[in-house]
Protein backbone atom coordinates (compact mmCIF):
# COMPACT_ATOMS: atom_id res chain seq x y z
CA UNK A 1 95.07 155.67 -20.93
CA UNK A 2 97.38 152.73 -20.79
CA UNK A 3 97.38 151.23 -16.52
CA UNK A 4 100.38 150.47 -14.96
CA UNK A 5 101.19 146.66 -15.80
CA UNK A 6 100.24 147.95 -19.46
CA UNK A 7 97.04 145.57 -19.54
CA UNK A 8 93.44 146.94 -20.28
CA UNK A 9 91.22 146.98 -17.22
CA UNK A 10 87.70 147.98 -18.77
CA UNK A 11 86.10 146.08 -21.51
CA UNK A 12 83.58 147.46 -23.53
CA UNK A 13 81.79 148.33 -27.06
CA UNK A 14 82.95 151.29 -29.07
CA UNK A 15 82.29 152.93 -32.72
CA UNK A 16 85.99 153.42 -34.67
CA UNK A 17 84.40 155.82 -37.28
CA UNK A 18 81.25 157.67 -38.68
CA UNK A 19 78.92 154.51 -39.22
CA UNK A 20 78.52 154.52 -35.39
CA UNK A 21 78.86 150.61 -35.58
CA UNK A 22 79.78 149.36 -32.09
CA UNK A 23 82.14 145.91 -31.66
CA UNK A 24 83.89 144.95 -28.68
CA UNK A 25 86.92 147.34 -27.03
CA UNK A 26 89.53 147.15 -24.32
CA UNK A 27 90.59 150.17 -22.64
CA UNK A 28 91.22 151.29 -19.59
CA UNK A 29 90.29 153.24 -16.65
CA UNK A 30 92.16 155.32 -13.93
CA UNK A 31 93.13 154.17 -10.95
CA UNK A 32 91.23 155.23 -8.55
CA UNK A 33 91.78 158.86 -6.62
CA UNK A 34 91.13 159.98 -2.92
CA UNK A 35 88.12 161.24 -4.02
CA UNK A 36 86.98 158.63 -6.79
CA UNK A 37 84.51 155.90 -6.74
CA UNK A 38 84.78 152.91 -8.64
CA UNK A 39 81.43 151.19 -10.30
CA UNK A 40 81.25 147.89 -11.73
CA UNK A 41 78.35 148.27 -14.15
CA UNK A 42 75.24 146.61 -14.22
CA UNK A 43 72.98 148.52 -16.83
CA UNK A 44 73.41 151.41 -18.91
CA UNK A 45 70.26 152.53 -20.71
CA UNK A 46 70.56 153.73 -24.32
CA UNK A 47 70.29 157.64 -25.32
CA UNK A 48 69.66 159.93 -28.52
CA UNK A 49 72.94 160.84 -28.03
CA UNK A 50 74.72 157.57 -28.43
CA UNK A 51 73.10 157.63 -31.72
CA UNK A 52 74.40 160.97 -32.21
CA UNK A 53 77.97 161.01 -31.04
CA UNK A 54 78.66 157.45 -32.06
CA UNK A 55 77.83 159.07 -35.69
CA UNK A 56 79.74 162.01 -35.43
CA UNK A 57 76.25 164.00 -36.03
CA UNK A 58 78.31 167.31 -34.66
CA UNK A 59 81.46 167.18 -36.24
CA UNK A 60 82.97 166.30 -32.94
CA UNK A 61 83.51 162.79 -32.26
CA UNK A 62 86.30 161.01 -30.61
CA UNK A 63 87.19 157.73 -31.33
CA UNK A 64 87.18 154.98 -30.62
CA UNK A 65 83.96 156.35 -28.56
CA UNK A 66 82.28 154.26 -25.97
CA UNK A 67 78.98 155.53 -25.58
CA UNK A 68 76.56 155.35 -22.80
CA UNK A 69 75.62 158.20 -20.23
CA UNK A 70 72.76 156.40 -18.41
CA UNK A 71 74.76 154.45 -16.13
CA UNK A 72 73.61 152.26 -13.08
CA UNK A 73 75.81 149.59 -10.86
CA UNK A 74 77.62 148.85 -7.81
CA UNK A 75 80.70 150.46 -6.23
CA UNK A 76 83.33 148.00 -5.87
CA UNK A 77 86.00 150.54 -4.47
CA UNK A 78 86.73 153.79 -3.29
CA UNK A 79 88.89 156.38 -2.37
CA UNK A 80 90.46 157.32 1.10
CA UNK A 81 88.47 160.65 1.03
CA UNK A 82 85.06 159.30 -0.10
CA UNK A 83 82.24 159.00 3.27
CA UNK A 84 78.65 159.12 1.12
CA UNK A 85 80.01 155.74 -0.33
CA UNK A 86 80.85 152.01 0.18
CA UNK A 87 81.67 148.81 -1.38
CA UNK A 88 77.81 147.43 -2.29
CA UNK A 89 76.19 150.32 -2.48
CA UNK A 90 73.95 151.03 -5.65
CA UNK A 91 74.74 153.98 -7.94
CA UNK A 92 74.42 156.26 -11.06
CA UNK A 93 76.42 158.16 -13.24
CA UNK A 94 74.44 160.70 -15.54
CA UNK A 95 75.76 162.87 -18.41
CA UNK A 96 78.38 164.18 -16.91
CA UNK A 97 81.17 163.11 -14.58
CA UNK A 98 83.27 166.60 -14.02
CA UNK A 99 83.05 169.98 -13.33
CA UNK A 100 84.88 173.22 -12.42
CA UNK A 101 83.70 173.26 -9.04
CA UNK A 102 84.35 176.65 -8.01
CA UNK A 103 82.16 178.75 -9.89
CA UNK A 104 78.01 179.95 -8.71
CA UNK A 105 76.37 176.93 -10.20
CA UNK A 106 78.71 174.33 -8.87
CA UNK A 107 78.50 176.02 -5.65
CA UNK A 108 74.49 175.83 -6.23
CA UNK A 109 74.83 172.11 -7.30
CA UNK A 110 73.93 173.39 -10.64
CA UNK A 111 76.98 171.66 -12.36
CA UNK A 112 75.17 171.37 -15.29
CA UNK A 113 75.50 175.06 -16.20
CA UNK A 114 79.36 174.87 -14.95
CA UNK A 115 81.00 178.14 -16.95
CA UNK A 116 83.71 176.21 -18.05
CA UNK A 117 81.10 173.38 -19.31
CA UNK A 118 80.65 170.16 -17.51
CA UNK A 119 82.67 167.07 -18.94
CA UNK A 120 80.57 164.78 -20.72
CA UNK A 121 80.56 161.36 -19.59
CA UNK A 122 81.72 160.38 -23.08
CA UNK A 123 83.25 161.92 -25.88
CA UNK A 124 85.20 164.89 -23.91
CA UNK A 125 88.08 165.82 -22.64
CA UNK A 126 88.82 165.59 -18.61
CA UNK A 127 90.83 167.67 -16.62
CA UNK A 128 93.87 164.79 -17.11
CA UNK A 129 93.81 165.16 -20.58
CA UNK A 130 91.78 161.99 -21.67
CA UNK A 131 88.98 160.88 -23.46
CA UNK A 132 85.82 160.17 -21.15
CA UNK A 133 84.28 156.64 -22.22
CA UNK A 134 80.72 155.82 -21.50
CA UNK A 135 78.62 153.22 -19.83
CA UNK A 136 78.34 150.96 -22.74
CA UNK A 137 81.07 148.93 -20.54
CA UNK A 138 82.23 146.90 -17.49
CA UNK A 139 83.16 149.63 -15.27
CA UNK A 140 83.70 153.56 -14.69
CA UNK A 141 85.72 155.08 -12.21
CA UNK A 142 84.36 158.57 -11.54
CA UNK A 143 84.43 161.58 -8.95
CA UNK A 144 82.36 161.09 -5.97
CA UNK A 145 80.23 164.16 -6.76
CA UNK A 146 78.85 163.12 -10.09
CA UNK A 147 77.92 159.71 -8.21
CA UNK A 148 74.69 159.27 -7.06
CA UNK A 149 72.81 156.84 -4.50
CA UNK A 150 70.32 154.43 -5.99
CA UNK A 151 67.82 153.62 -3.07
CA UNK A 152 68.32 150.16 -2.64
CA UNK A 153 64.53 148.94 -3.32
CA UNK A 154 64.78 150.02 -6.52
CA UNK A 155 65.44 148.23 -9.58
CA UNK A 156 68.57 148.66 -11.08
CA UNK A 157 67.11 148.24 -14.69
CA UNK A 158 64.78 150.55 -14.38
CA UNK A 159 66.93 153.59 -13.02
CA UNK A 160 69.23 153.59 -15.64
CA UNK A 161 66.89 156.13 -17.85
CA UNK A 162 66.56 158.13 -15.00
CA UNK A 163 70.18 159.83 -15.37
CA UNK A 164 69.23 161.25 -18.37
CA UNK A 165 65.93 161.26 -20.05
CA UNK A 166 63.97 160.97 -16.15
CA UNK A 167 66.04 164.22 -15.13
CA UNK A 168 65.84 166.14 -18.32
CA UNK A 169 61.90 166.82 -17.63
CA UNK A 170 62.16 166.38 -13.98
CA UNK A 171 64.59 169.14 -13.52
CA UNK A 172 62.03 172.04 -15.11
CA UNK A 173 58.99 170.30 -13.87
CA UNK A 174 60.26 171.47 -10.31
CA UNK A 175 62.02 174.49 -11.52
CA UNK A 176 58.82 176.07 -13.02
CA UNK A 177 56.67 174.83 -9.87
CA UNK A 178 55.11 172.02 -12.05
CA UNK A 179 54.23 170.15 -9.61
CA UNK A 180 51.06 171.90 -7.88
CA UNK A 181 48.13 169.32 -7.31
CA UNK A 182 45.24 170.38 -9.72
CA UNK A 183 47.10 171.99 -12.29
CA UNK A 184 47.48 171.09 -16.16
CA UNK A 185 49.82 169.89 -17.78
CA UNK A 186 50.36 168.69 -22.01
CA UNK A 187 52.96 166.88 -23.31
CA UNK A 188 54.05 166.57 -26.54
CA UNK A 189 55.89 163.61 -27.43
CA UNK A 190 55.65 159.86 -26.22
CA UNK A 191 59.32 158.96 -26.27
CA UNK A 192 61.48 158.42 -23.48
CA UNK A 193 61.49 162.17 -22.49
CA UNK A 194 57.71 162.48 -22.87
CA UNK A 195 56.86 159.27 -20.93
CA UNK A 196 58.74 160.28 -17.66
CA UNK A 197 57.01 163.77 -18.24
CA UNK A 198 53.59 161.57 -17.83
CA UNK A 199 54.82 159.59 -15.26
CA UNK A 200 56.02 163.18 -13.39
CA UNK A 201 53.02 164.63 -14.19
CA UNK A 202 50.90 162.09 -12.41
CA UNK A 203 52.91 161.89 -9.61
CA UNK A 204 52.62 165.48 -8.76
CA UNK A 205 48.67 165.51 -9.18
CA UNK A 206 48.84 167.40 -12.57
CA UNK A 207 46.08 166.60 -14.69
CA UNK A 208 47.47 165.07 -17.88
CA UNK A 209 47.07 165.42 -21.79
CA UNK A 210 49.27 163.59 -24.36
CA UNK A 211 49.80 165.20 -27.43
CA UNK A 212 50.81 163.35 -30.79
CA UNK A 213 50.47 162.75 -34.74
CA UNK A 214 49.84 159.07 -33.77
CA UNK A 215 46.52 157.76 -32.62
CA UNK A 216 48.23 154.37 -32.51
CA UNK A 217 49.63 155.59 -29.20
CA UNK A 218 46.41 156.76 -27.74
CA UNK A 219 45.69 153.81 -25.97
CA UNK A 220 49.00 153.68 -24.34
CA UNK A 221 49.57 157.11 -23.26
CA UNK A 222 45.43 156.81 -21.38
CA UNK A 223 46.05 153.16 -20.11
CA UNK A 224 50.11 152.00 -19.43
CA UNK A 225 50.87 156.00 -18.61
CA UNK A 226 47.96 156.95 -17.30
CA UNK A 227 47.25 160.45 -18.95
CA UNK A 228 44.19 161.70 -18.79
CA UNK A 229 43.52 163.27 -22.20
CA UNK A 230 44.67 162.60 -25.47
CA UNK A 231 45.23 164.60 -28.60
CA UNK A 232 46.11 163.82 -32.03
CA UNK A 233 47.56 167.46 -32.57
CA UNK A 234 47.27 167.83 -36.56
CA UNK A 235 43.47 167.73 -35.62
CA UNK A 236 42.24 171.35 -35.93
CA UNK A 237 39.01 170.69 -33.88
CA UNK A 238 40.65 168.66 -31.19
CA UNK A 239 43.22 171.23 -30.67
CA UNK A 240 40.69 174.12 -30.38
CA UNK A 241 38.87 172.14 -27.93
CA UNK A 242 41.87 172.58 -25.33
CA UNK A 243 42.48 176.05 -26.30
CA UNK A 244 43.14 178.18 -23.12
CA UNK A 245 43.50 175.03 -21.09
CA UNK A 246 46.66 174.27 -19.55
CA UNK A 247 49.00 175.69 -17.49
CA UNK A 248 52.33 173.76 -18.62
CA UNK A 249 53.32 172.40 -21.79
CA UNK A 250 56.77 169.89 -21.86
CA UNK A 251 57.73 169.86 -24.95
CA UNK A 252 60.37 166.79 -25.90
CA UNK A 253 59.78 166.13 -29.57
CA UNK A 254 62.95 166.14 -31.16
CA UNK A 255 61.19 166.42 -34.74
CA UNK A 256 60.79 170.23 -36.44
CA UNK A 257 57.41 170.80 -35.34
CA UNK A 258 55.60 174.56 -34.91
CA UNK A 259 55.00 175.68 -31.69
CA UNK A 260 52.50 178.17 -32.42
CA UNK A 261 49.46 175.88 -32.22
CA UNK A 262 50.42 175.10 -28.75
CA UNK A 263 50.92 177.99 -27.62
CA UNK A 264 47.53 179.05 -28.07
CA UNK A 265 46.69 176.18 -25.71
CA UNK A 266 48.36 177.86 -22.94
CA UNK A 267 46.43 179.60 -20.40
CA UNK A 268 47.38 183.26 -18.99
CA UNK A 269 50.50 182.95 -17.82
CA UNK A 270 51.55 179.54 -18.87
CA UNK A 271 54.70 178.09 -19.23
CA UNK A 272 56.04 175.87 -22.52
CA UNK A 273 59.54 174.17 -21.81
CA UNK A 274 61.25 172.77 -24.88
CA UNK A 275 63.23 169.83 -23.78
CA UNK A 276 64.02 168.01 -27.11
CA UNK A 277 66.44 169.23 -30.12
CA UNK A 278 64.31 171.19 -33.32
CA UNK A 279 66.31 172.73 -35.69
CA UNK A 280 64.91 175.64 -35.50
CA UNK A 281 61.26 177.31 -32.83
CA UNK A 282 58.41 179.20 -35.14
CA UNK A 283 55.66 181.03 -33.34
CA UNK A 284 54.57 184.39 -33.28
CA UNK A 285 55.11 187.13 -30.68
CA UNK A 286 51.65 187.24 -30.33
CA UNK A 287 51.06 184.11 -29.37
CA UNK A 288 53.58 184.55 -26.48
CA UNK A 289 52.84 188.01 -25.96
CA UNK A 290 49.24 187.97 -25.52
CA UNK A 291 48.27 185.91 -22.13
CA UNK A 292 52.24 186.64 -21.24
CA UNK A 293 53.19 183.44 -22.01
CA UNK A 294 56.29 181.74 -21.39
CA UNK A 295 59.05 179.48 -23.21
CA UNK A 296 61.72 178.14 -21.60
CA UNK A 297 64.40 175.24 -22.28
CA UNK A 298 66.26 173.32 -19.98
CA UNK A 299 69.13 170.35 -20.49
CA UNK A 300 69.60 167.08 -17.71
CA UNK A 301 70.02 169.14 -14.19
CA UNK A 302 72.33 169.60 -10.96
CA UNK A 303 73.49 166.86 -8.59
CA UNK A 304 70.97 168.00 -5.85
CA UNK A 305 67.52 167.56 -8.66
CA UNK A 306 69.09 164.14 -9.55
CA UNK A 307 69.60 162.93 -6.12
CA UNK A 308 65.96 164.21 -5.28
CA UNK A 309 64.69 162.70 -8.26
CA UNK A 310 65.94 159.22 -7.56
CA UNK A 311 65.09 159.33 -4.14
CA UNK A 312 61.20 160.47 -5.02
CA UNK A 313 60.89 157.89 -7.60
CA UNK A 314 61.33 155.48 -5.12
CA UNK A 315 59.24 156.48 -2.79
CA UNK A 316 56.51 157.34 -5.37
CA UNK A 317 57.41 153.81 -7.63
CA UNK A 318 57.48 155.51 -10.60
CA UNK A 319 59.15 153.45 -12.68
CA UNK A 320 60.29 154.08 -16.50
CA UNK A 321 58.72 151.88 -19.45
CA UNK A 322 61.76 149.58 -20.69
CA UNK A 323 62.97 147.03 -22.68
CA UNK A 324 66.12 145.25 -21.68
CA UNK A 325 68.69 144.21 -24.11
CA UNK A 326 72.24 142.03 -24.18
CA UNK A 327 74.99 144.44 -25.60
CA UNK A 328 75.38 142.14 -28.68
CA UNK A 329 71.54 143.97 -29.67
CA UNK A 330 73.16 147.49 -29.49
CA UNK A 331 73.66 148.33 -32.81
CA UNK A 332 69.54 146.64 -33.73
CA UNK A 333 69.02 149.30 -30.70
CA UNK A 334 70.39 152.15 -32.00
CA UNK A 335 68.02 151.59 -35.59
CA UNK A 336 65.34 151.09 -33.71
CA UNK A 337 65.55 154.70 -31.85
CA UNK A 338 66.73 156.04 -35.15
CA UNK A 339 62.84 154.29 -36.02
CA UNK A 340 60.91 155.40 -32.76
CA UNK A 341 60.62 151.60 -32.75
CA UNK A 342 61.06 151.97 -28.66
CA UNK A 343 58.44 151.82 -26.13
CA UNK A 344 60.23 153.55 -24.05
CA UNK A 345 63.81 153.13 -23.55
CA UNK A 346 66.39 150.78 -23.98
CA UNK A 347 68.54 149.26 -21.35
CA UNK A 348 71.99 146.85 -21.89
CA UNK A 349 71.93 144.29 -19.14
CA UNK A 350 75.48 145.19 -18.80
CA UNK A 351 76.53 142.22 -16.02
CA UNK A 352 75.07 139.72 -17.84
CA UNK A 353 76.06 140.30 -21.56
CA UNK A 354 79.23 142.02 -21.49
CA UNK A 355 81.95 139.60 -20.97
């Protein structure tokens, strides 16, 4: 999108091809409509799916391709029809920065589930015709609705992986009434899904057991998260041990994994939610039938759960496990989640480091 003087007005780092290696990029961004905020960005946390999309894992990738849907900063303008904003404020952009607004789940605030399909906050096509470009840059100019309020006590830094991997298990945590005091809850996976499901978890009372391959992460999950159990899951007799035991299971391993073990592990009625991307789900019906089990999946959530979610992490300080990084580091950061070499999630200083 070329602006009106014919200068670039957004710098930032983009892949040009497959290899999904980022360098610097000038583009630029819309001028800003009646009902647009513009964010000058501070921090953008870093995603699976920059990995992904930078490296054209789907067959779909636009580029040059900015990446970055994990967006945090501070509005710097906005348009004559925007009230829940002003110049200062602190904000966040998630996954997705348009919708059809007309249909049932826009109405219900579930724009994620749009009929027409939400536009991605990278790597899709808007309503004008262009390419959306990610937070992996100095600014985004974006529709008021698909903005949302950082509480000001809260550090910037640390919201960024909120947008994406904090809402992803927050959204069916609440949707599937996870959050009764007393109840149990396992997750499997320690990434940056599974450690917000912890955090969650705690938060709402649940009592908490870790699942992994890895005892190396045992002392983490009982002492930084705070989990209350932990489980190396290829151990047959450990497993068995919390047979019949929980009520939830959040399942964000990404990995091809069975699910029938964990199943079993389910009590009457329980509910499994599969949050991360197998290739493929193997389990029996009887392991779902018998006890009348559940298994559900869910992807990010509406405005409404990620305004909620923000505002209770605040008030709760729960606070994601991250490690901050200049934007020069973003390719190293991208091999290192391609590794599981992250404890938990990446975050570009944006301000500082992108110049």
């Amino acid at each position: 999108m070329a602006s009106e003087d014919g200068t670039e007005n957004c710098v930032g780092w983009a892949a040009r091809d497959p290899s999904g290696f980022l360098s610097p990029y000038k583009f630029n961004r819309r001028v800003v409509r009646a009902d647009d905020v513009s964010v000058k960005i501070t921090h953008c946390g870093v995603c699976y799916a920059d990995v992904a999309w930078t490296r054209n894992k789907f067959n779909d990738s636009k580029y040059p391709l900015v990446p970055g849907h994990e967006i945090v900063g501070i509005v710097k303008e906005v348009g004559q029809n925007v009230e829940r904003f002003k110049v200062g404020d602190h904000v966040g952009v998630g996954t997705y920065v348009n919708s059809c607004q007309e249909c049932q789940f826009c109405d219900d605030r579930l724009e994620v589930h749009c009929v027409k399909r939400p536009v991605s906050t990278f790597n899709a096509v808007d309503v004008d015709g262009t390419i959306t470009k990610g937070g992996y840059s100095s600014s985004i100019v974006v529709h008021q609705r698909y903005c949302h309020k950082i509480p000001e006590n809260y550090p910037m830094e640390m919201a960024a992986p909120l947008l994406c991997a904090g809402i992803t298990v927050y959204t069916p945590m609440k949707r599937h009434k996870m959050n009764q005091p007393g109840k149990s809850l396992g997750v499997i996976g320690l990434g940056g899904l599974g450690h917000m499901a912890v955090k969650f978890g705690k938060a709402f009372g649940l009592n908490v057991t870790v699942f992994s391959t890895s005892v190396s992460k045992k002392e983490e999950a009982l002492t930084l998260l705070g989990a209350d159990r932990f489980v190396i899951s290829s151990d047959e007799q450990q497993m068995k041990a919390v047979a019949n035991s929980l009520d939830f299971i959040i399942d964000s391993a990404s990995g091809d994994h069975p699910l029938e073990p964990y199943m079993w592990l389910l009590k009457t009625n329980g509910v499994l939610v599969l949050v991360g991307f197998p290739s493929k789900l193997e389990f029996s019906p009887a392991s779902i039938i018998l006890g009348a089990k559940t298994v559900a999946g869910s992807l990010t959530g509406g405005t409404k759960d990620i305004q909620e979610m923000l505002d209770f992490c605040a008030a709760k300080s729960i606070f994601p496990e991250v490690e901050v990084i200049p934007i020069q580091y973003a390719n190293d950061a991208l091999e290192r989640m391609i590794k599981r070499d992250v404890k938990y999630r990446f975050v570009i200083d944006i301000e500082n480091s992108l110049k």
